[in-house]
N, C-alpha and C. Protein backbone atom coordinates (compact mmCIF):
# COMPACT_ATOMS: atom_id res chain seq x y z
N UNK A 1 -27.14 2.47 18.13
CA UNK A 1 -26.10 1.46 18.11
C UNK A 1 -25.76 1.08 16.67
N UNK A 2 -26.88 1.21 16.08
CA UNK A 2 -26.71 0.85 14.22
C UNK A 2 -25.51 2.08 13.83
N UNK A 3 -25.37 3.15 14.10
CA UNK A 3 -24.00 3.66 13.95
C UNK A 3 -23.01 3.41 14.01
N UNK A 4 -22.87 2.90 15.47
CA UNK A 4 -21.44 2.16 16.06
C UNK A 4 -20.75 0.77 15.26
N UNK A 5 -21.71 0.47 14.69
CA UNK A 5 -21.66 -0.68 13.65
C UNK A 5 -21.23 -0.39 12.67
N UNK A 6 -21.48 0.77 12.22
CA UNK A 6 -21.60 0.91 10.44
C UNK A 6 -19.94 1.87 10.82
N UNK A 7 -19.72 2.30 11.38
CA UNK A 7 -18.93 3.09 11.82
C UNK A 7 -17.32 1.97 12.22
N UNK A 8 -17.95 0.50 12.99
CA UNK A 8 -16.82 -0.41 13.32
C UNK A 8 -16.74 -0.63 11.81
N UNK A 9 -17.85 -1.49 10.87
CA UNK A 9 -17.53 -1.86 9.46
C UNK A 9 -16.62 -1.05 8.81
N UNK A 10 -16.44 0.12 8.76
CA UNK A 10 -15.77 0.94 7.96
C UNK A 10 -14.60 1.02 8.24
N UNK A 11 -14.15 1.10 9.73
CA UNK A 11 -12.84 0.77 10.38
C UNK A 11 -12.13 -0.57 9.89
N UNK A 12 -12.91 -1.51 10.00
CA UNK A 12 -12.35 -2.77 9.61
C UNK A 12 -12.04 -2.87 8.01
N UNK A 13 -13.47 -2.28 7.01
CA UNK A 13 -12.48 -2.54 5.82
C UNK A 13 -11.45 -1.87 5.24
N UNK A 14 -11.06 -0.81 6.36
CA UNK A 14 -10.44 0.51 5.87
C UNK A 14 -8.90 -0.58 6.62
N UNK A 15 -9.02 -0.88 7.88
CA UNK A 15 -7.68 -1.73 8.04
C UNK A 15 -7.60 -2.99 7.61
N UNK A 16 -8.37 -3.75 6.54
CA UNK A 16 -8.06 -4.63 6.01
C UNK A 16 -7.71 -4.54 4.91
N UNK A 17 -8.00 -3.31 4.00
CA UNK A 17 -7.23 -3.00 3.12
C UNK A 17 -6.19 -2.34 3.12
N UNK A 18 -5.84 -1.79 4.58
CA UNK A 18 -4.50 -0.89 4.72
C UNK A 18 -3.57 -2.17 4.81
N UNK A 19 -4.16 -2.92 5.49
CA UNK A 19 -3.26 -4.52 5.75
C UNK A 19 -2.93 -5.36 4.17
N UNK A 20 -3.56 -5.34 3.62
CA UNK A 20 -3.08 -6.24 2.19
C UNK A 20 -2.65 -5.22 1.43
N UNK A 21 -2.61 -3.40 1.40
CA UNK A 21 -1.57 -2.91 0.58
C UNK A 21 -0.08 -2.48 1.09
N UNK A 22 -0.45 -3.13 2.65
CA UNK A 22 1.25 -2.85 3.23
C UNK A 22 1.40 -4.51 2.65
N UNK A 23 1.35 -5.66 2.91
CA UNK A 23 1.83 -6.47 2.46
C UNK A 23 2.60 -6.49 1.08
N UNK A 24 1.40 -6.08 0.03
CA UNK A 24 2.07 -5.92 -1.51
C UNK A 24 3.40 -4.84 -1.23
N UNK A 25 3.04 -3.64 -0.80
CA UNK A 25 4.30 -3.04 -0.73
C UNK A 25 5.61 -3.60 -0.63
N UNK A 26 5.29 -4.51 0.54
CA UNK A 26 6.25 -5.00 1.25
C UNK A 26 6.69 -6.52 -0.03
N UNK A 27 5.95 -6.92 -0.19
CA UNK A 27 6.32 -7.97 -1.65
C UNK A 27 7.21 -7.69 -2.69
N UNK A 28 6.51 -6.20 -2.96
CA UNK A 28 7.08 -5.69 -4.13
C UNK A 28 9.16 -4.82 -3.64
N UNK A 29 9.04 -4.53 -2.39
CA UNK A 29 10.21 -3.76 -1.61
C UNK A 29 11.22 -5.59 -1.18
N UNK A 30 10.52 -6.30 -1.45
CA UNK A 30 11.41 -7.89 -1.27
C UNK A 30 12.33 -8.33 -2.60
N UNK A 31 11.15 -8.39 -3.43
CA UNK A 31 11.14 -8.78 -4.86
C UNK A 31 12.35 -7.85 -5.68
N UNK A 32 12.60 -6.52 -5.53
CA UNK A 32 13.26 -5.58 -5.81
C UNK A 32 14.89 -5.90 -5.07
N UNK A 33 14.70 -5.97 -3.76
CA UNK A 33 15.62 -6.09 -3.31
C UNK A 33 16.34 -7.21 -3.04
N UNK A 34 15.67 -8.20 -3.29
CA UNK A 34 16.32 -9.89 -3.18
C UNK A 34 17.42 -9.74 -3.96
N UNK A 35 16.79 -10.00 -5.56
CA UNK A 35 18.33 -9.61 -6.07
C UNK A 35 19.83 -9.24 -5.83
N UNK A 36 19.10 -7.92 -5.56
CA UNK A 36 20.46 -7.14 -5.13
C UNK A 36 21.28 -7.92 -4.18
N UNK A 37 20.35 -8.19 -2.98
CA UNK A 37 20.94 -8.65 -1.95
C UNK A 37 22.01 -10.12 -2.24
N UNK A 38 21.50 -10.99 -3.14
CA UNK A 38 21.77 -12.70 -3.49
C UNK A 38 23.10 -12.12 -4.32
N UNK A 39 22.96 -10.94 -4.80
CA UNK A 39 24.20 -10.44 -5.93
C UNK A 39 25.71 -10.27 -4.85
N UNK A 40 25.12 -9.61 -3.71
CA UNK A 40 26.35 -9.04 -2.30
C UNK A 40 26.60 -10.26 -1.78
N UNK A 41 25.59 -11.17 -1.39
CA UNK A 41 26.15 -12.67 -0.95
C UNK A 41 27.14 -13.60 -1.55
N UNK A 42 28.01 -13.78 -0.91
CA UNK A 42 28.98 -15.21 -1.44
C UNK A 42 28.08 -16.72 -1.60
N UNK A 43 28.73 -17.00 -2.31
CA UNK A 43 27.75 -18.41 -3.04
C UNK A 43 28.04 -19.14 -1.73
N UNK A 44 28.83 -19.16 -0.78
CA UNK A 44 28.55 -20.07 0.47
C UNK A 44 27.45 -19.73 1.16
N UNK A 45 26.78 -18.07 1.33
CA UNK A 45 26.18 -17.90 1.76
C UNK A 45 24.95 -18.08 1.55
N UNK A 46 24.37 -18.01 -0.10
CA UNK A 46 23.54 -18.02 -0.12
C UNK A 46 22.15 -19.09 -0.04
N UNK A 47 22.47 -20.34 0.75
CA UNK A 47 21.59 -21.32 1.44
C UNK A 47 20.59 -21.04 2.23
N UNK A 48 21.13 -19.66 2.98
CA UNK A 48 20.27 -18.82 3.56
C UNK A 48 18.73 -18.53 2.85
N UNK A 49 18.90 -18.04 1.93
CA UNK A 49 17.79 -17.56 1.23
C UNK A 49 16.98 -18.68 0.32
N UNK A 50 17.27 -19.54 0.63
CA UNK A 50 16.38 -20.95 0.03
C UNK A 50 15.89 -21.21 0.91
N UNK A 51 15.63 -20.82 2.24
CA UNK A 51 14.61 -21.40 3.49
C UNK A 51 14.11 -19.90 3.74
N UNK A 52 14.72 -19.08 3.58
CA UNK A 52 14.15 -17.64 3.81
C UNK A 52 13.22 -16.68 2.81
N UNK A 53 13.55 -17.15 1.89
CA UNK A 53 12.35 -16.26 0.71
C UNK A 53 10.77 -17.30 1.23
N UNK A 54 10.69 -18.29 1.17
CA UNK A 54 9.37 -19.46 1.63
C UNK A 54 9.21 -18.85 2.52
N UNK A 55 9.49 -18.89 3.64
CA UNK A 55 9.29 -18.24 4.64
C UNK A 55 8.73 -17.35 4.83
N UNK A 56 9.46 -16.02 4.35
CA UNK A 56 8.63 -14.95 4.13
C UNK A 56 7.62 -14.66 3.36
N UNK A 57 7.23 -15.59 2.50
CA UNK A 57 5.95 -15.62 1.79
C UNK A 57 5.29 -16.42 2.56
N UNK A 58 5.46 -17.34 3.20
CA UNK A 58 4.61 -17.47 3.92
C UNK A 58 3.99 -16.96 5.33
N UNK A 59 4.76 -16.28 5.74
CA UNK A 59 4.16 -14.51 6.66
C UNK A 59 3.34 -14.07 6.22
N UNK A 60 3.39 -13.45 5.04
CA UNK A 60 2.89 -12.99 4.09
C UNK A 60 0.99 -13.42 4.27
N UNK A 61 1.48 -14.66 3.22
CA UNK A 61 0.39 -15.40 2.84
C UNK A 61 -0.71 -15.39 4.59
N UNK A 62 -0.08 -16.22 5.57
CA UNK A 62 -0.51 -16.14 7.00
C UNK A 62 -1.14 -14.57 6.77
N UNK A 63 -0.72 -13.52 6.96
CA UNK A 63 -0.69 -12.25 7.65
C UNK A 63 -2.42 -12.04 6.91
N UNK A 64 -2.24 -12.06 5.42
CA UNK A 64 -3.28 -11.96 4.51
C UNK A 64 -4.42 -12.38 4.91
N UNK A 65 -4.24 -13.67 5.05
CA UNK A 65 -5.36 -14.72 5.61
C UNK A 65 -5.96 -15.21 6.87
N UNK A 66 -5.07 -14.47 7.81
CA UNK A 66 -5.95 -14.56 9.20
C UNK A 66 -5.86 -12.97 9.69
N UNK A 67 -5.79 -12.18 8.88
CA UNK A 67 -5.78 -11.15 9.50
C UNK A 67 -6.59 -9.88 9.23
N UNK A 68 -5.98 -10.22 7.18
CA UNK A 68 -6.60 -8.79 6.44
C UNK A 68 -7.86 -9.34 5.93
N UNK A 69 -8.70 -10.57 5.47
CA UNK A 69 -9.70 -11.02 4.96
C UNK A 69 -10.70 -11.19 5.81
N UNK A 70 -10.58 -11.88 7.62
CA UNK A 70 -11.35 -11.95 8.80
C UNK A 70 -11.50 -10.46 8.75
N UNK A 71 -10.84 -9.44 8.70
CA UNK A 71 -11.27 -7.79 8.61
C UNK A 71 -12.34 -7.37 7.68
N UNK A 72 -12.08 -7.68 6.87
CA UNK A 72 -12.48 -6.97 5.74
C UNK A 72 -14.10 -8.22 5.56
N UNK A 73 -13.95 -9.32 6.11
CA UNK A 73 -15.17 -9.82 6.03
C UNK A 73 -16.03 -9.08 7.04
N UNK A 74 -15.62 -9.02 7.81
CA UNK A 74 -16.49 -8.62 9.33
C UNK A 74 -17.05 -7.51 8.92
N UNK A 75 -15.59 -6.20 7.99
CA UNK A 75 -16.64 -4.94 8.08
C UNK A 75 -17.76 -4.78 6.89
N UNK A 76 -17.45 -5.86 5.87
CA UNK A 76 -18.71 -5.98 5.05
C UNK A 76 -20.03 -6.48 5.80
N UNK A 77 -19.61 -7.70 6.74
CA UNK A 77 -20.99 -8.42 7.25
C UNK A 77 -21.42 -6.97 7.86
N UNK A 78 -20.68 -6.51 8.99
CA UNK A 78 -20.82 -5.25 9.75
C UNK A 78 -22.15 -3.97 8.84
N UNK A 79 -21.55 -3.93 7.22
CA UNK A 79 -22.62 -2.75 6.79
C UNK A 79 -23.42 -3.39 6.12
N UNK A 80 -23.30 -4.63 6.16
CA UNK A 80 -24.64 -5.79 5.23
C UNK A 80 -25.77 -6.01 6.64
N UNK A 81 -25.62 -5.52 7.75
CA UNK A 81 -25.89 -5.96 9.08
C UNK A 81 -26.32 -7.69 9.19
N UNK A 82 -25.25 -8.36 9.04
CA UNK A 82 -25.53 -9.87 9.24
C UNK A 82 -24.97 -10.07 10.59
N UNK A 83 -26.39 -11.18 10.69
CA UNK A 83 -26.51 -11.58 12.42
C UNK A 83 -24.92 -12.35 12.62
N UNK A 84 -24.04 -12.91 11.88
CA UNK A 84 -23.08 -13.27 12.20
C UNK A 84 -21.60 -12.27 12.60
N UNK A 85 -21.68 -10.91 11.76
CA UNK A 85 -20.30 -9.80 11.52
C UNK A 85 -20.41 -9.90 13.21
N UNK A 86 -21.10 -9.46 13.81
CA UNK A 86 -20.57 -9.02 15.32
C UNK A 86 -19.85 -9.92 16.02
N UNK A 87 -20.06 -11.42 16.20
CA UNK A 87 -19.49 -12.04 16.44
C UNK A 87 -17.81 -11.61 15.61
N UNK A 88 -17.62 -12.45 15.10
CA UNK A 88 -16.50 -11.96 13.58
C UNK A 88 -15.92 -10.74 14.26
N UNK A 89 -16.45 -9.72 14.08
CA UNK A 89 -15.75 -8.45 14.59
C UNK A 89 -15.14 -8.66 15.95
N UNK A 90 -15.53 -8.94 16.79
CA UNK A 90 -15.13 -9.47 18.19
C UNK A 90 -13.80 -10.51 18.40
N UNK A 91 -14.10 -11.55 17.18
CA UNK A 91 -12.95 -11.70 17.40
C UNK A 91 -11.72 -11.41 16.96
N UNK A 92 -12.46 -10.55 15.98
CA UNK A 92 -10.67 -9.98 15.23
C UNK A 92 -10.46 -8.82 15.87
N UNK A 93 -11.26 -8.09 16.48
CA UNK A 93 -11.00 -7.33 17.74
C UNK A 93 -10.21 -7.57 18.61
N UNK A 94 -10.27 -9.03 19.04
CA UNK A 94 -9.74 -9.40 20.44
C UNK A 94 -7.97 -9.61 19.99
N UNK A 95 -8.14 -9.76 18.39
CA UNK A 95 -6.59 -9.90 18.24
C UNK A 95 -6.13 -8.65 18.19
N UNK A 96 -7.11 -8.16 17.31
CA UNK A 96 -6.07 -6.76 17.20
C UNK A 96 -6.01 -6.24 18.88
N UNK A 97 -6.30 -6.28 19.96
CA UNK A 97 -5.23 -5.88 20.98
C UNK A 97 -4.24 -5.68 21.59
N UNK A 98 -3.62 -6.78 20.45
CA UNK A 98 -1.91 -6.69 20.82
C UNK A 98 -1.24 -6.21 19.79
N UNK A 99 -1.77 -5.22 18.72
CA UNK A 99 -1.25 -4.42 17.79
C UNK A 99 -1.54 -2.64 18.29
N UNK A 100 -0.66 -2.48 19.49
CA UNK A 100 -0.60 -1.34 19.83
C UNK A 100 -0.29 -0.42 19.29
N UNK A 101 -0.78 0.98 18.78
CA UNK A 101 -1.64 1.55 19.97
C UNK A 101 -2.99 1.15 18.90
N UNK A 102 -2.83 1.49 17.34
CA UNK A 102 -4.18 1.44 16.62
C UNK A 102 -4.97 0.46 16.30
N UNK A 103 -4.50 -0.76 16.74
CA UNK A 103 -5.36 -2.06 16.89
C UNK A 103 -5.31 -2.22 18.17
N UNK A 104 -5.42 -1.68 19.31
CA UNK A 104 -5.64 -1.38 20.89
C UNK A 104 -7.09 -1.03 20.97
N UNK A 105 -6.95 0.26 20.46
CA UNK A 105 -8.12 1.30 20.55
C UNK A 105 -9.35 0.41 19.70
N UNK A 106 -9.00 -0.18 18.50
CA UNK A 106 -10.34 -0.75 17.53
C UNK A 106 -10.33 -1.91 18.27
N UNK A 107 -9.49 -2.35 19.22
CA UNK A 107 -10.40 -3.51 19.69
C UNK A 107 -10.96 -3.30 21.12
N UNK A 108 -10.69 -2.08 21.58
CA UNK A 108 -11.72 -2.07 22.56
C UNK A 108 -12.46 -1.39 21.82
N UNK A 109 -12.68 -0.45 21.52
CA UNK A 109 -13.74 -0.10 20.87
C UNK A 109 -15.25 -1.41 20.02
N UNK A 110 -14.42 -2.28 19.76
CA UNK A 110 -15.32 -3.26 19.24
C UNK A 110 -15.31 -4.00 20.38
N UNK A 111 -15.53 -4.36 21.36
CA UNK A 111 -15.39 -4.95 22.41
C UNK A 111 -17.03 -4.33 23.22
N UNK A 112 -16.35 -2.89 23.16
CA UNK A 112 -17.52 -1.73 23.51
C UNK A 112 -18.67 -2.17 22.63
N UNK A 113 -18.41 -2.33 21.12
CA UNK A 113 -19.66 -2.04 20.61
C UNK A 113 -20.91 -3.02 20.82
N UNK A 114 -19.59 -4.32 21.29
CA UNK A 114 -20.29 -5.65 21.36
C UNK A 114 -20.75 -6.03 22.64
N UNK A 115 -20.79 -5.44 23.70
CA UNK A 115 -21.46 -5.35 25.00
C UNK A 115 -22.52 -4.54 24.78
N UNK A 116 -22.47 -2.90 24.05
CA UNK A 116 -23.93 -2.77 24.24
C UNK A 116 -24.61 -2.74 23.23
N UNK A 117 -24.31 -3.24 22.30
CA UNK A 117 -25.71 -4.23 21.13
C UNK A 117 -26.25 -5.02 22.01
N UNK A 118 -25.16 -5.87 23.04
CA UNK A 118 -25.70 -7.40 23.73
C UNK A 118 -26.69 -6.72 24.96
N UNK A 119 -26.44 -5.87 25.54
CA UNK A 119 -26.88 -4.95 26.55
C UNK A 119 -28.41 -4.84 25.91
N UNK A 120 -28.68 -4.04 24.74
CA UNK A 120 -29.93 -3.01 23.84
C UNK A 120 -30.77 -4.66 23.62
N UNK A 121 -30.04 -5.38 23.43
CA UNK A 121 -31.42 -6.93 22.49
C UNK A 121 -31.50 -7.23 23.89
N UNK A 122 -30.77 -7.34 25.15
CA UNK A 122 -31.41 -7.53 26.80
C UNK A 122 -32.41 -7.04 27.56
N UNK A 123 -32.41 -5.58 27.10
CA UNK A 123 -33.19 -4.80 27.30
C UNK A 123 -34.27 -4.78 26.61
N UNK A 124 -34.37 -5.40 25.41
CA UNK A 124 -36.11 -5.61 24.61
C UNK A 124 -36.34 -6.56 24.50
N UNK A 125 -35.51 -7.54 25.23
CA UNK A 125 -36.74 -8.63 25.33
C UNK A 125 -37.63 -8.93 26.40
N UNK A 126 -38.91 -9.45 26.11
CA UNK A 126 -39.84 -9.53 26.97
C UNK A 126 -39.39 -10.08 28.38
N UNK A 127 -39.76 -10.32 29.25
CA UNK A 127 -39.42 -11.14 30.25
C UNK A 127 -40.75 -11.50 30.91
């Protein structure tokens, strides 16, 4: 089961860093293109983008912070084996389910891993 672990950890910091370099991308593909865009807008229009640039940094900022850091913590606790990552993993598992299909699969898969760790410490303890 110490595989399935070291194996979820690696998944997670591998999509928590795929997650904070699509963000920058996506910062840097804003930042580039705002301009342009505020340049094509008529000055009536552009009120728009004084509630909309905040905004989208704050997606951003959100996306970073409940999404790519709970990852990337879990898959460190995950290869540090701390009694807390499994928990952690589980639940950023349970979100990534509704990021179909490749946050589907890693969260059942961590779902899996976390029934039979819970299953293996059931099975050795005394009774």
């Amino acid at each position: 089961m110490e595989s399935h672990k070291r194996i979820l950890g690696i998944i997670y910091i591998v999509t928590g860093i795929l997650l904070l370099m699509g963000m920058m991308i996506a910062s840097m593909f804003l930042s580039m293109m705002l301009p342009w865009v505020l340049d094509s807008v008529s000055a009536d229009d552009q009120w728009v983008f004084t509630w909309l640039i905040p905004f989208l940094r704050a997606v951003a900022i959100f996306v970073c912070i409940f999404i790519a850091l709970p990852s990337l913590l879990a898959g460190w606790g995950l290869l540090n084996q701390k009694s807390w990552a499994m928990l952690l993993a589980l639940v950023v598992g349970c979100l990534r389910l509704f990021s179909f299909p490749i946050g589907t699969a890693i969260g059942i898969y961590t779902i899996w891993v976390y029934v039979e760790d819970n299953r293996q410490k059931q099975n050795e303890r005394p009774i």
